[in-house]
Protein backbone atom coordinates (compact mmCIF):
# COMPACT_ATOMS: atom_id res chain seq x y z
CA UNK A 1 75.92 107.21 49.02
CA UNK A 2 79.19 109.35 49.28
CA UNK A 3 80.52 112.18 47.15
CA UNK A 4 84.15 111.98 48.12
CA UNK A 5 86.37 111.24 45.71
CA UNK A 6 89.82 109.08 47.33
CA UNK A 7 92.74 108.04 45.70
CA UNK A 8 93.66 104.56 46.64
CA UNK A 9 97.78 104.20 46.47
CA UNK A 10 99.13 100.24 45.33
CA UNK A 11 102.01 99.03 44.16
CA UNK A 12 105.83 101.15 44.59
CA UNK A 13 108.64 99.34 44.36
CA UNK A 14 108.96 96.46 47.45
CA UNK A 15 109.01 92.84 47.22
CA UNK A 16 104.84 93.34 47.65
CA UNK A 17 104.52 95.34 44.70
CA UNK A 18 101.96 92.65 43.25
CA UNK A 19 100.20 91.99 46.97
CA UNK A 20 99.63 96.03 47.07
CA UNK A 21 98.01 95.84 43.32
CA UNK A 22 95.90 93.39 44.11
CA UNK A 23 94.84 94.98 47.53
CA UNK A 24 94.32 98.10 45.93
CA UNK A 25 91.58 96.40 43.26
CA UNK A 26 89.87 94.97 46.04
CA UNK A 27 89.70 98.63 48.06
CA UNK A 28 89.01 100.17 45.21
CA UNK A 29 86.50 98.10 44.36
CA UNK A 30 85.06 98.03 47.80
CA UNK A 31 84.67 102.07 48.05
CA UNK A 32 83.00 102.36 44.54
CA UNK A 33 80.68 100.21 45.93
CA UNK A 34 79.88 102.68 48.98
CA UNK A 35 79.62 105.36 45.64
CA UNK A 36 82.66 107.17 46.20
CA UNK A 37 84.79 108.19 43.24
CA UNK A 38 87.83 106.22 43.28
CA UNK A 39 91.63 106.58 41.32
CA UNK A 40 93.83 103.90 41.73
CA UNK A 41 97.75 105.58 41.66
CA UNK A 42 100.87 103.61 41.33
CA UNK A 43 103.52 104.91 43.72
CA UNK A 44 105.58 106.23 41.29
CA UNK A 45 107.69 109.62 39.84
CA UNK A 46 103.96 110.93 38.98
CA UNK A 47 102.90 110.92 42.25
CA UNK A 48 103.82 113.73 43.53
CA UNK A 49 102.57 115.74 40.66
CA UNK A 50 99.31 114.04 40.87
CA UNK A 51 98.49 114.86 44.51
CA UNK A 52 100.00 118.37 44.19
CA UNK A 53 97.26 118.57 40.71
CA UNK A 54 94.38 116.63 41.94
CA UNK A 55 94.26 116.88 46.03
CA UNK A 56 91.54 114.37 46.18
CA UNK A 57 89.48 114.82 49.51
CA UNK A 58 91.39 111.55 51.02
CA UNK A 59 94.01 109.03 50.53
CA UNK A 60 93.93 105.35 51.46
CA UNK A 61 97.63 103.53 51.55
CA UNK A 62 97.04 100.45 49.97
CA UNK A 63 101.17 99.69 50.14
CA UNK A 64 102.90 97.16 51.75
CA UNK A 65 106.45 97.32 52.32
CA UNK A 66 109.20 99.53 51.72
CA UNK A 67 107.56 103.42 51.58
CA UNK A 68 103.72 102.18 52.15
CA UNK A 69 104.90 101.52 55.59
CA UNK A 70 107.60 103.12 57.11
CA UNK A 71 106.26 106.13 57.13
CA UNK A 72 107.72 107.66 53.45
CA UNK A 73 104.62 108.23 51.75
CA UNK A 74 102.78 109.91 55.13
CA UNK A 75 105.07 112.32 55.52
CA UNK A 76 104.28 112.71 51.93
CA UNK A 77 101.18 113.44 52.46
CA UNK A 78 101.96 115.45 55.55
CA UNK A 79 104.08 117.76 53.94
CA UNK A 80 101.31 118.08 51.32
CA UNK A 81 98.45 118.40 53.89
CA UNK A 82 96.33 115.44 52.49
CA UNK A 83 93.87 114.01 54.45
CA UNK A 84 94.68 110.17 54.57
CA UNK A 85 93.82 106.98 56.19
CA UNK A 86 96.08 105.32 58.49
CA UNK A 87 99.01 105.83 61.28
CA UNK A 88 101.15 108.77 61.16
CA UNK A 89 104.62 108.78 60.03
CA UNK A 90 106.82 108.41 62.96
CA UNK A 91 104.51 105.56 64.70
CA UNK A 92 105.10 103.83 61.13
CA UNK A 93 108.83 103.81 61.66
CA UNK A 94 108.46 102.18 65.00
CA UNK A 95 105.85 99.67 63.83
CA UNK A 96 107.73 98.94 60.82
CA UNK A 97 110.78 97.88 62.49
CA UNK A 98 110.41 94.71 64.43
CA UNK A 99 112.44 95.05 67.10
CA UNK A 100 112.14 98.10 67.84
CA UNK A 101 108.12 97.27 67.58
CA UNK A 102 108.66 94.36 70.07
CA UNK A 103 111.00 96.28 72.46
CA UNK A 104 108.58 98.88 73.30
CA UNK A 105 105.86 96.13 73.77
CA UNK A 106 108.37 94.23 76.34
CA UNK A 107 108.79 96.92 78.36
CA UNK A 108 105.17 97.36 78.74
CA UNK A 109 104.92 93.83 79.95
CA UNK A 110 103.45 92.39 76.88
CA UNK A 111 104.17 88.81 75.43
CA UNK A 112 106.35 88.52 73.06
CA UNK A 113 108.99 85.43 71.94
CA UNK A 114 112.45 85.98 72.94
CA UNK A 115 114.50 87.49 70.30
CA UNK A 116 118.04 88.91 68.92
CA UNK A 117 118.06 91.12 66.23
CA UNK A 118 121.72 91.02 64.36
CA UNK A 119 122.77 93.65 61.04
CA UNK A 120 124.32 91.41 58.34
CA UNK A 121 127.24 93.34 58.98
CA UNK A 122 127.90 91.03 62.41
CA UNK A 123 128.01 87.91 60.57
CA UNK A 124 130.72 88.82 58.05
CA UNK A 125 133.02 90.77 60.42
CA UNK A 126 132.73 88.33 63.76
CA UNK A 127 132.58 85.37 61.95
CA UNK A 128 129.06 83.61 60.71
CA UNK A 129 129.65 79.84 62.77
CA UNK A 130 130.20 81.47 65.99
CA UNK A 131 127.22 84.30 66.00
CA UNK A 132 124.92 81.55 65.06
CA UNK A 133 126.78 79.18 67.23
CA UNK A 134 125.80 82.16 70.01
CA UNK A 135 122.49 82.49 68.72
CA UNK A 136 121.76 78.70 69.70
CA UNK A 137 123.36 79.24 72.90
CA UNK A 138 120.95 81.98 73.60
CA UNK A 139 117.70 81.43 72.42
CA UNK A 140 117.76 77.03 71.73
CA UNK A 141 115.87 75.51 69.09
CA UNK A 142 113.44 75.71 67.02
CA UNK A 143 114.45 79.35 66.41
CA UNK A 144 111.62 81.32 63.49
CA UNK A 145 114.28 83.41 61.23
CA UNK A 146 112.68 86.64 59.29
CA UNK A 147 113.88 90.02 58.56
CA UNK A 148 113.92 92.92 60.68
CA UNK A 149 111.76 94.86 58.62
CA UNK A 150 109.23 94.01 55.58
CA UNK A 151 105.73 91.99 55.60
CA UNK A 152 104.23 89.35 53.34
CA UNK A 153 106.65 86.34 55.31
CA UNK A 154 109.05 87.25 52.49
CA UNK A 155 112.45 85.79 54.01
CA UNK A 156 110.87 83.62 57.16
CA UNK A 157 112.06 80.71 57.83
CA UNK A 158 111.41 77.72 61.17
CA UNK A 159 115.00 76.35 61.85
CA UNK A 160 114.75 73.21 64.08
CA UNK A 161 118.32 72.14 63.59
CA UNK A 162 121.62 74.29 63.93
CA UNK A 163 122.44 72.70 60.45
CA UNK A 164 119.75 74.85 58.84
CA UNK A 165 120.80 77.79 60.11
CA UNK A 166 123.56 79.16 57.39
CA UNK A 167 120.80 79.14 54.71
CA UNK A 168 117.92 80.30 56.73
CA UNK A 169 119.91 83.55 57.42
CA UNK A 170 120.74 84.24 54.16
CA UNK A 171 117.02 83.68 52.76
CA UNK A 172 116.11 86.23 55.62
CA UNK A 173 119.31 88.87 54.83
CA UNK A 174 118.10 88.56 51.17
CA UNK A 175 115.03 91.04 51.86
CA UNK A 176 117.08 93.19 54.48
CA UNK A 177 120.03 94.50 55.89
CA UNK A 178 119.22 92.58 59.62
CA UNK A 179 117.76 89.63 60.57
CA UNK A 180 115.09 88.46 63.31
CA UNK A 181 115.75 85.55 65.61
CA UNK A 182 113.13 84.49 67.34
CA UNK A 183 112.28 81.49 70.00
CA UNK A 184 109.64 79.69 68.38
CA UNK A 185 106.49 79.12 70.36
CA UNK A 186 104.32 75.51 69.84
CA UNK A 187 100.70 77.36 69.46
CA UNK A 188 97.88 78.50 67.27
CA UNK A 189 98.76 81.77 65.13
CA UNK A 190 96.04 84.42 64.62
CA UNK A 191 95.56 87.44 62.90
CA UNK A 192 93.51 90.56 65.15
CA UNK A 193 92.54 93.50 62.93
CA UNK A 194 92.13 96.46 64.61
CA UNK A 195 89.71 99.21 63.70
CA UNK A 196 88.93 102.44 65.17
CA UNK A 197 85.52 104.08 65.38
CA UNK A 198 83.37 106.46 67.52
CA UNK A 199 83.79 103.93 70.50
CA UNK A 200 87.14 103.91 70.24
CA UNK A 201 89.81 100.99 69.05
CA UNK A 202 87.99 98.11 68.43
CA UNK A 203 89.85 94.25 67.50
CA UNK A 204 87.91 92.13 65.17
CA UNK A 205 87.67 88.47 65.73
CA UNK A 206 90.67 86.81 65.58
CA UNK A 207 91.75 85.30 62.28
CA UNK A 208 93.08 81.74 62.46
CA UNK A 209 95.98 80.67 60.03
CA UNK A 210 96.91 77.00 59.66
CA UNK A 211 99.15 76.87 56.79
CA UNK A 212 99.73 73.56 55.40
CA UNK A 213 103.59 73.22 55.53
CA UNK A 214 103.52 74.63 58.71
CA UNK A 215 105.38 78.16 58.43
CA UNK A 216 103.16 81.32 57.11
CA UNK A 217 105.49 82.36 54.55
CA UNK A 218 104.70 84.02 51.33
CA UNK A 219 103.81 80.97 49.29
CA UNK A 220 101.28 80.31 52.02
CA UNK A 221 99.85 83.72 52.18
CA UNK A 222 99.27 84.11 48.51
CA UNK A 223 98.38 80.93 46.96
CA UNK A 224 94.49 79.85 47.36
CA UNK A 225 94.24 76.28 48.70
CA UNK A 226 97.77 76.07 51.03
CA UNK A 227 96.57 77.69 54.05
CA UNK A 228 93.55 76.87 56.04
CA UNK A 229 91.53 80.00 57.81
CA UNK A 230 88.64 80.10 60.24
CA UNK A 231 87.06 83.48 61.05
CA UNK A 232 86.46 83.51 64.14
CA UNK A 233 89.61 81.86 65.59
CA UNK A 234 88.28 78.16 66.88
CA UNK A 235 89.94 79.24 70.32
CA UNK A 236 88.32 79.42 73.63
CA UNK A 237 86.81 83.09 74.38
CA UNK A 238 89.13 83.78 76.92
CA UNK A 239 92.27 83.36 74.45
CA UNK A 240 90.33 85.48 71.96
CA UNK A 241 89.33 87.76 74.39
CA UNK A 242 93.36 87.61 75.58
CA UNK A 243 94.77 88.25 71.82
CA UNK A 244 91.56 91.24 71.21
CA UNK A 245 93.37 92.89 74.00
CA UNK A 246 97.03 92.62 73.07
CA UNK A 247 96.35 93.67 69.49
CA UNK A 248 94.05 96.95 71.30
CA UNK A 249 97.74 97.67 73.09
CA UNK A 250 99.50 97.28 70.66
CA UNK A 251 97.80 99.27 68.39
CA UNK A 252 97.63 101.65 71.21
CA UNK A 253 101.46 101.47 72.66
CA UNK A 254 102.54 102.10 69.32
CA UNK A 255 100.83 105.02 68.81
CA UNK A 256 98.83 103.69 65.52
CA UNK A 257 95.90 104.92 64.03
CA UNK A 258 92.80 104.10 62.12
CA UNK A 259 93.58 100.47 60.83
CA UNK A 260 96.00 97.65 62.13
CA UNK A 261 96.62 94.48 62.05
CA UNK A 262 98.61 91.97 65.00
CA UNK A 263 99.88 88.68 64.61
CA UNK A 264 100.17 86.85 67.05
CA UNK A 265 100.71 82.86 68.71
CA UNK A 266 98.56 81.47 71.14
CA UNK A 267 100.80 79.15 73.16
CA UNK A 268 99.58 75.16 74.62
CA UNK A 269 98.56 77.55 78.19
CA UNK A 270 96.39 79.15 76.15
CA UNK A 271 98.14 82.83 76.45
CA UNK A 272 98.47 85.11 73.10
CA UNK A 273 102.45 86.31 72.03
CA UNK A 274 102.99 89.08 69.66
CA UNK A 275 104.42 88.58 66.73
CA UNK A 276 103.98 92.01 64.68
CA UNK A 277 101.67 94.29 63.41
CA UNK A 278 101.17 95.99 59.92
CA UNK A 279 99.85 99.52 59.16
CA UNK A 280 98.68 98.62 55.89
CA UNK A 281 96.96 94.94 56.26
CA UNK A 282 96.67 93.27 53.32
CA UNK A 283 93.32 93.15 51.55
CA UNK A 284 93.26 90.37 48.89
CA UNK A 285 91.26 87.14 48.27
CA UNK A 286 93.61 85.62 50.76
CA UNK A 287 94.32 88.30 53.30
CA UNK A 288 93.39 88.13 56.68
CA UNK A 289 91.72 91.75 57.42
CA UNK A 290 88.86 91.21 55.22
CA UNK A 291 87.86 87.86 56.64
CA UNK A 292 88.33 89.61 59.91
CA UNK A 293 85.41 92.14 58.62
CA UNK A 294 83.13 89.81 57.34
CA UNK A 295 83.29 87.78 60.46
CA UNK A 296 82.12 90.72 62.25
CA UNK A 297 78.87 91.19 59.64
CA UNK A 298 80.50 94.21 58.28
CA UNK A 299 81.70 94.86 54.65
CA UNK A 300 84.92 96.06 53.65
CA UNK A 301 83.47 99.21 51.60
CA UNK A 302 81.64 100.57 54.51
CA UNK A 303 84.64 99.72 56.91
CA UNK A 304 87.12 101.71 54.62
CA UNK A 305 84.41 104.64 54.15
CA UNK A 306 84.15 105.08 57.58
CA UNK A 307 87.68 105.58 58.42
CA UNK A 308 87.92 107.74 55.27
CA UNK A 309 85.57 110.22 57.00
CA UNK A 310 87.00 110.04 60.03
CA UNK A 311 90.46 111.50 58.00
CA UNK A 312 88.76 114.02 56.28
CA UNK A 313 87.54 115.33 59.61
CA UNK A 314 90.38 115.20 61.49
């Protein structure tokens, strides 16, 4: 049993503010259990004072979206000299914005689905028709639509006729200032959580999603009953053992740390695409991380304790 005492940081301000409260019950829940003392803090005005007050030994970022992941709160905790658990500020800029996350992949030769990545600002002042007339041009059809930066499949859309394509980008521009457009790829998605340990970067087995409508979007994610999971992926090894090692560089590429999680597509051939990858996985009933950790015999509690250690000692 452990003596550390951790604050456990849910909810802020972002579209996920009630995905990060429930993922910070479950962690919290899960690190009692390893018989660590455990405060659950909003992301709020009072936090500052209450890490400046209280310094508990370690943090856990239980956020998702906005701060919890682009790197606000760690340099936060940085600048307060907090031991915390997770990737470092500047790797959670690049991470958090897609495109920039993908580019850097590309150009290490990794899969990833053709893309164009457009401010809102392009549409207004070029003219919407012809940029997504352009877009078609470019990339074809079926085209996935999401914004540039955010989690939770808040704004994603599939677009299989140029018709739909007007409404799908403002549902996307709705949760940013850019938009996503990528090729879609036919194929089996999967979730690989990453965790780090005395061996090095580990991936989990792979997570598969099969959402009922079709699209992973935040209905899908959050509501028991519409999505369909298997843990481990019902892939062939060598497409598991294929996505294990794209998440691994990923994680790695990116310069993460601790804890991440990679989406990905496994296409008809059989071959794994990245999608993107979160800093802070989700950790609710319905999130993928913790079904990733049970499918490898471990429990969530000791997983978390582990990596809160491996903070404090850094």
């Amino acid at each position: 049993m452990s003596d550390r005492w951790v604050a456990v940081l849910a909810g802020g301000l972002s579209h996920e503010r009630d995905v990060s409260l429930r993922s910070g019950r479950r962690l919290s829940a899960a690190l009692r259990s390893t018989g660590m003392t455990v405060a659950e803090w909003d992301a709020d005005e009072r936090l500052l004072s209450r890490l400046t007050e209280e310094r508990p030994d370690a943090v856990v970022i239980a956020l998702h979206g906005g701060e919890g992941e682009n790197g606000s709160v760690q340099t936060l905790l940085e600048m307060l000299d907090i031991p915390y658990v997770g990737t470092g500020s500047h790797a959670c800029r690049r991470a958090w914005d897609k495109p920039t996350a993908k580019a850097e992949l590309a150009r290490a030769g990794l899969n990833t689905p053709d893309w164009v990545a457009l401010p809102h600002n392009t549409f207004r002042e070029l003219g919407a028709q012809a940029v997504l007339d352009a877009l078609v041009a470019k990339l074809g059809l079926p085209l996935m639509l999401k914004p540039d930066q955010g989690g939770s499949g808040l704004g994603a859309q599939v677009v299989t006729e140029a018709a739909e394509l007007p409404s799908a980008m403002v549902g996307a521009l709705s949760y940013g200032d850019a938009v996503l457009v990528e090729k879609f790829i036919e194929g089996t998605e999967v979730a690989v959580t990453v965790i780090e340990g005395e061996q090095g970067s580990e991936a989990l087995p792979a997570v598969q999603i099969e959402p009922a409508d079709g699209v992973y979007d935040y209905t899908a994610r959050y509501t028991a009953g519409l999505t369909s999971y298997h843990a481990p992926a019902e892939i062939s090894e060598s497409s598991a053992a294929a996505a294990g090692e794209l998440a691994i560089a990923a994680h790695r590429l990116l310069g993460l740390r601790d804890v991440s999680r990679t989406d990905a597509i496994i296409d008809t051939d059989g071959v794994p695409h990245f999608l993107d990858v979160k800093v802070s996985p989700g950790l609710t009933e319905t999130s993928l991380m913790p079904m990733a950790v049970e499918a490898a015999g471990r429990s969530l509690g000791d997983a978390f304790a582990t990596l809160v250690e491996r903070a404090i000692n850094r």
